[in-house]
N, C-alpha and C. Protein backbone atom coordinates (compact mmCIF):
# COMPACT_ATOMS: atom_id res chain seq x y z
N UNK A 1 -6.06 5.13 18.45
CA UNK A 1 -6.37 5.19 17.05
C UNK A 1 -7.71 5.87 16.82
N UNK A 2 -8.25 6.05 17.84
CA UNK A 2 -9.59 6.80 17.54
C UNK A 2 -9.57 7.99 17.14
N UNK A 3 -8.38 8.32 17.30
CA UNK A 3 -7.85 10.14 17.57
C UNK A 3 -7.63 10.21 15.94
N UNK A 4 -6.85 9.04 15.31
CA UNK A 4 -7.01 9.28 13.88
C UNK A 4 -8.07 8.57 12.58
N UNK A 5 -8.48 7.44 13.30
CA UNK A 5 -9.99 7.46 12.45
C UNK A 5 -11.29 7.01 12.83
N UNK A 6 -10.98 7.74 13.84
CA UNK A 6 -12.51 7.68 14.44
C UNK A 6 -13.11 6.20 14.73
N UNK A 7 -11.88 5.20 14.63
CA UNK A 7 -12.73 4.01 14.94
C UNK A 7 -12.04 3.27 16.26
N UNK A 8 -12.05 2.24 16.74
CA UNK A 8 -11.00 1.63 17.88
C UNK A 8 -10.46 0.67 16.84
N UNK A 9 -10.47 0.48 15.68
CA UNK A 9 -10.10 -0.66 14.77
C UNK A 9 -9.09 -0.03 13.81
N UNK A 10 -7.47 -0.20 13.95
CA UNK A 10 -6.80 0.16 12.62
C UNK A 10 -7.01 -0.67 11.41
N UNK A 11 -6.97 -1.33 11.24
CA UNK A 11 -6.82 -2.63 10.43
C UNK A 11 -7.47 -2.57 9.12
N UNK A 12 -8.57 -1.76 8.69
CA UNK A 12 -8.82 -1.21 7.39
C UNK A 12 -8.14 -0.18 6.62
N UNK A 13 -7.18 0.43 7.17
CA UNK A 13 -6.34 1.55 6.74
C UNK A 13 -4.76 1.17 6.93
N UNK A 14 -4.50 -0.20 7.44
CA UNK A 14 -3.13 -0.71 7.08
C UNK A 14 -3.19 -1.80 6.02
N UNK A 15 -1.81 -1.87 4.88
CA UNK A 15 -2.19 -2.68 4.09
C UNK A 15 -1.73 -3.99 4.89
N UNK A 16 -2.30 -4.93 4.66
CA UNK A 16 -1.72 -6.49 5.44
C UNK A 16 -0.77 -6.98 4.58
N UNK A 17 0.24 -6.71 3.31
CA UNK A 17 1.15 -7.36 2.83
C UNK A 17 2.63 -7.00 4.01
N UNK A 18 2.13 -5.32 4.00
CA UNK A 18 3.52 -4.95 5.32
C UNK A 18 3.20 -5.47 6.74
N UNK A 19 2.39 -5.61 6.71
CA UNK A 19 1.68 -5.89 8.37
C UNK A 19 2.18 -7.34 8.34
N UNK A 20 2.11 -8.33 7.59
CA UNK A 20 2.97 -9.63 7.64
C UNK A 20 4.25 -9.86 7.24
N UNK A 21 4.61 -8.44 6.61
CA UNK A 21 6.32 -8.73 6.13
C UNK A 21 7.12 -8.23 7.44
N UNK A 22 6.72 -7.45 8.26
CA UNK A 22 7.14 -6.81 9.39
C UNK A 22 6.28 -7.40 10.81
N UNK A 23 5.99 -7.97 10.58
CA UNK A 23 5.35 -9.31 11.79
C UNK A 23 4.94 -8.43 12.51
N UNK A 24 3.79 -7.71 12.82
CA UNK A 24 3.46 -6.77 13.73
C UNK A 24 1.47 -7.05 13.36
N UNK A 25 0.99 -6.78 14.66
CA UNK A 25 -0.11 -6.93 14.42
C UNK A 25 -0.47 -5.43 14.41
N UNK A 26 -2.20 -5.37 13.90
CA UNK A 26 -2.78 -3.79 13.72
C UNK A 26 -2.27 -3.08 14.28
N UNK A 27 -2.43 -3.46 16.15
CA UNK A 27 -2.86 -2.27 16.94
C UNK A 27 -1.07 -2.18 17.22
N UNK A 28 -0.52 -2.92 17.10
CA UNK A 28 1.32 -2.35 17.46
C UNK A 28 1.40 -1.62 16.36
N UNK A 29 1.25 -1.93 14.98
CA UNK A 29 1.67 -1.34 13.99
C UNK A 29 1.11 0.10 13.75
N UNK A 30 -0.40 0.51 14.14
CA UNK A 30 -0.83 1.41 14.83
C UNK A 30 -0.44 2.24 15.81
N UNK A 31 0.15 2.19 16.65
CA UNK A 31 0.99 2.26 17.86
C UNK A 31 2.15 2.86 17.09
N UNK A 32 2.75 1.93 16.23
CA UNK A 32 4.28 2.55 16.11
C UNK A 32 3.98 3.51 14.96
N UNK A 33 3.11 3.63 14.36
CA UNK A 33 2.73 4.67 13.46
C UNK A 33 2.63 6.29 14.37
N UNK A 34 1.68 6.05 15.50
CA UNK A 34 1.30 7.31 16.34
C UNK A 34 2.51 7.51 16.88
N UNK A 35 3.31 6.79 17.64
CA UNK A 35 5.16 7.37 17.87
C UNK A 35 5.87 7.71 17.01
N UNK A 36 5.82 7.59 16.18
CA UNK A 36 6.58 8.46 15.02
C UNK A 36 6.07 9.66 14.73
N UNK A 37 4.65 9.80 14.45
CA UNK A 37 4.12 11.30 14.43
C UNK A 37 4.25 11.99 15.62
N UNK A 38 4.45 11.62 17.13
CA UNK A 38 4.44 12.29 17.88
C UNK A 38 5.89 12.71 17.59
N UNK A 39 6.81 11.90 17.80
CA UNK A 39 8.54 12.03 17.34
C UNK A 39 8.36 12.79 16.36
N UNK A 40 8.21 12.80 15.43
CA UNK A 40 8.70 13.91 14.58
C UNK A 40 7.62 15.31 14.93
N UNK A 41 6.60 15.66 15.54
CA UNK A 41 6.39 17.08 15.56
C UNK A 41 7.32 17.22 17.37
N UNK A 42 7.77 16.42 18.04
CA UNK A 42 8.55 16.86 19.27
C UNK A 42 9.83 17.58 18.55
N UNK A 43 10.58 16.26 17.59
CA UNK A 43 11.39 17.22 17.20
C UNK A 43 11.49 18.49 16.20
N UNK A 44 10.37 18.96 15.77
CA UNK A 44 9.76 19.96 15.15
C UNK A 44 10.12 20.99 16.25
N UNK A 45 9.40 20.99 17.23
CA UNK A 45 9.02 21.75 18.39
C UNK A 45 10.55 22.13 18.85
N UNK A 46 11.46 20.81 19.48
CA UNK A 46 12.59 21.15 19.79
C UNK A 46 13.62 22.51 19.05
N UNK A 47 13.54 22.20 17.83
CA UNK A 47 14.00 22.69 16.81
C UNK A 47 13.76 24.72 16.40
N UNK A 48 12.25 24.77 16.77
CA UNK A 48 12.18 25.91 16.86
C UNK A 48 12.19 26.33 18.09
N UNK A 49 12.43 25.63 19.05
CA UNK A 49 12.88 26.28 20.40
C UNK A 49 14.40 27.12 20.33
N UNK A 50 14.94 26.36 19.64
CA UNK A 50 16.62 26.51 19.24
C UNK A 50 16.98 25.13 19.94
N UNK A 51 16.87 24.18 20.05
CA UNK A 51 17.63 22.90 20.55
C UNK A 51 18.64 22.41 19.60
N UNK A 52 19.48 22.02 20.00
CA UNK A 52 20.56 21.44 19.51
C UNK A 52 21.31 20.42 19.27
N UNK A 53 20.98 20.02 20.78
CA UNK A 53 21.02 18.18 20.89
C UNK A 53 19.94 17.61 21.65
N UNK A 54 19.85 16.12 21.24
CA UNK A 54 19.05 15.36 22.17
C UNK A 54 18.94 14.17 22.30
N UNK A 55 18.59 13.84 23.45
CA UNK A 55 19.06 12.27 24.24
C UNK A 55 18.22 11.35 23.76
N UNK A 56 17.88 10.52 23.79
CA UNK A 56 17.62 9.18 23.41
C UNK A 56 16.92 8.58 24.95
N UNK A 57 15.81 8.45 25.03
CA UNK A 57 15.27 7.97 26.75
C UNK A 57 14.56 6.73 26.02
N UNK A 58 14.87 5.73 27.14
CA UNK A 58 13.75 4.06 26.86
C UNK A 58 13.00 3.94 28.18
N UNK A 59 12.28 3.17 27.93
CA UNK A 59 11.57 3.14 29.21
C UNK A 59 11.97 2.27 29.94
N UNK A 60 11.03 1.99 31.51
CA UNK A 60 11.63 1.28 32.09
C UNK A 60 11.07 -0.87 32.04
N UNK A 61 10.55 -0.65 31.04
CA UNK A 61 10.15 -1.55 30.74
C UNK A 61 10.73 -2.39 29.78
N UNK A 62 10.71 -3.51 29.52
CA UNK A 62 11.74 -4.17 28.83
C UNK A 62 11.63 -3.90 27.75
N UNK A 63 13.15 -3.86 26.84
CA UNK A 63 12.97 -3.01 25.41
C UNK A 63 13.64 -4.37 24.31
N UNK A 64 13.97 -3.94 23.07
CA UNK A 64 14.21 -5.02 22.39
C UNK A 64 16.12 -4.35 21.93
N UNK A 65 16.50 -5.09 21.57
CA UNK A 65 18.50 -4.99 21.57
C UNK A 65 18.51 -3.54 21.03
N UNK A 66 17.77 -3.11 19.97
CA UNK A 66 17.79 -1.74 19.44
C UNK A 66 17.84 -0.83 20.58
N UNK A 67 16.72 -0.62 20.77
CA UNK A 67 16.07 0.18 21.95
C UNK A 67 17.29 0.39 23.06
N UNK A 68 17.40 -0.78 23.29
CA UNK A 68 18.75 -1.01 24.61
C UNK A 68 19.83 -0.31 24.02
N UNK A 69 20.50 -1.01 23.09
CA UNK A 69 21.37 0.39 22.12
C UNK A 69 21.40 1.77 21.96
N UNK A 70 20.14 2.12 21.67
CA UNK A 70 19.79 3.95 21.65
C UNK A 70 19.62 4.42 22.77
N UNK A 71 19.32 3.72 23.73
CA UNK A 71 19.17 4.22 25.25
C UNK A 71 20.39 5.29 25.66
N UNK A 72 20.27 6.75 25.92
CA UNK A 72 21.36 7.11 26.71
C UNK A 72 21.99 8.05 25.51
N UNK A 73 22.38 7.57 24.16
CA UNK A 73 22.75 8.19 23.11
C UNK A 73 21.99 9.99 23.08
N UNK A 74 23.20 10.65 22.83
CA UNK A 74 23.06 12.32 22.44
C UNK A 74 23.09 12.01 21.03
N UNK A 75 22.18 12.85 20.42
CA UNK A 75 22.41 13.51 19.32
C UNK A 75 22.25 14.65 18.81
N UNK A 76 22.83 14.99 17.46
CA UNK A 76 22.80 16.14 17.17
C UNK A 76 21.47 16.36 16.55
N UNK A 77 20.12 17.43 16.62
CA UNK A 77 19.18 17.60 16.49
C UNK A 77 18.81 16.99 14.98
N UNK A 78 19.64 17.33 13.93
CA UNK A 78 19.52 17.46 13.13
C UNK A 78 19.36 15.98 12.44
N UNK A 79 20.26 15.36 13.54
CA UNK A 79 20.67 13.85 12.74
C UNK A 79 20.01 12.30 13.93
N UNK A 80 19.08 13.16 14.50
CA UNK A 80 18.44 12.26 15.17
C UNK A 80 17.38 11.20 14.68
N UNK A 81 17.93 9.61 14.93
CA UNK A 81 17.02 8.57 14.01
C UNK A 81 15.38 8.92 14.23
N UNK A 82 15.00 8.15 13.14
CA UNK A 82 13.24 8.33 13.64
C UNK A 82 13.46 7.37 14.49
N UNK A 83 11.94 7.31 15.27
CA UNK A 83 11.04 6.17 16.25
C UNK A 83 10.13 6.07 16.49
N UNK A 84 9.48 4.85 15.83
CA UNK A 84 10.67 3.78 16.25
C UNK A 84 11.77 3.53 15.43
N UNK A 85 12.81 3.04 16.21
CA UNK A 85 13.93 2.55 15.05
C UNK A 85 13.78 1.44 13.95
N UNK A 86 14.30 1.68 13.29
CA UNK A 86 14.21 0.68 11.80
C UNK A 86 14.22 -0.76 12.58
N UNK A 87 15.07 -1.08 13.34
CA UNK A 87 15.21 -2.17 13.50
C UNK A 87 14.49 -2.36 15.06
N UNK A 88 13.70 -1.80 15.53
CA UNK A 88 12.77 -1.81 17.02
C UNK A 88 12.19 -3.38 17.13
N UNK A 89 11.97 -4.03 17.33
CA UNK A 89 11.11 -5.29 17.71
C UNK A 89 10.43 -5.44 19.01
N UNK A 90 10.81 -4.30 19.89
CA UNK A 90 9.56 -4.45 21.31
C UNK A 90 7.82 -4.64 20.75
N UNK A 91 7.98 -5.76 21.85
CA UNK A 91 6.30 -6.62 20.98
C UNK A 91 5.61 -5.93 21.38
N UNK A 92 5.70 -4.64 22.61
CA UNK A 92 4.55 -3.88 22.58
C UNK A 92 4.16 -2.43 21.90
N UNK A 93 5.47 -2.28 21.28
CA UNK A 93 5.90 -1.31 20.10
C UNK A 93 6.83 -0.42 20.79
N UNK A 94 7.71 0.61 20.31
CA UNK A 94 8.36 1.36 20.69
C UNK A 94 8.18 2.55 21.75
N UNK A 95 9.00 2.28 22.81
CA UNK A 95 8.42 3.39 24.34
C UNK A 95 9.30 4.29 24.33
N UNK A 96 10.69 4.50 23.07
CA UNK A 96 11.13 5.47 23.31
C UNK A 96 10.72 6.79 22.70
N UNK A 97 11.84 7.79 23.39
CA UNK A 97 11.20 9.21 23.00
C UNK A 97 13.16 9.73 23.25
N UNK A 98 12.84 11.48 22.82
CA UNK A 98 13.59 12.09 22.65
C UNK A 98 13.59 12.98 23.78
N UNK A 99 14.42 13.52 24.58
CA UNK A 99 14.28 14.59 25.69
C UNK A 99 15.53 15.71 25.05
N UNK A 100 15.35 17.21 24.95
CA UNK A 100 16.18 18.27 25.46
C UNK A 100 17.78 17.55 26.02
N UNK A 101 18.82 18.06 25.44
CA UNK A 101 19.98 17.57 26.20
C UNK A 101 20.58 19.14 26.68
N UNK A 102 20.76 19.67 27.19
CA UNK A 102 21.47 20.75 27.94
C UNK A 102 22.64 20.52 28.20
């Protein structure tokens, strides 16, 4: 989080009504904020490469039922979910990403 405001502290720049409706503390909610911006300029990038489809990778670390679900899944570039997923609950925030499918 330093990378986006210069502090090690999110927690003045999230509102706390979502931060308790979505049970997530700062620094996850922080966290799943920076995976989504990375996710969406990867699939930016993919996109003007010419990509077409792409896989769905989790890590090897334990994930939450979502995560386990999207694991492995192709999609079509176009119609690929954000991530984290709507419904993600890994307590250490979301470890997936998108890879190139060939």
């Amino acid at each position: 989080m330093t990378l986006l405001w210069g502090v090690n502290d999110p927690g003045p720049w999230l509102a706390k009504p979502l931060l308790e409706e979505i049970a997530l503390g700062t620094d996850i909610a922080a966290m799943m904020m920076l995976s989504n911006a990375q996710h969406q300029q990867r699939i930016a990038s993919m996109k003007a490469a010419g990509i077409k489809k792409v896989k769905i990778l989790g890590s090897h670390l334990e994930v939450c039922a979502e995560c386990g679900r999207q694991e492995g899944k192709v999609y079509d570039i176009s119609k690929v979910p954000d991530i984290p997923f709507d419904d993600c609950t890994c307590e250490n925030g979301c470890s997936c990403t998108v890879v190139a499918k060939m």
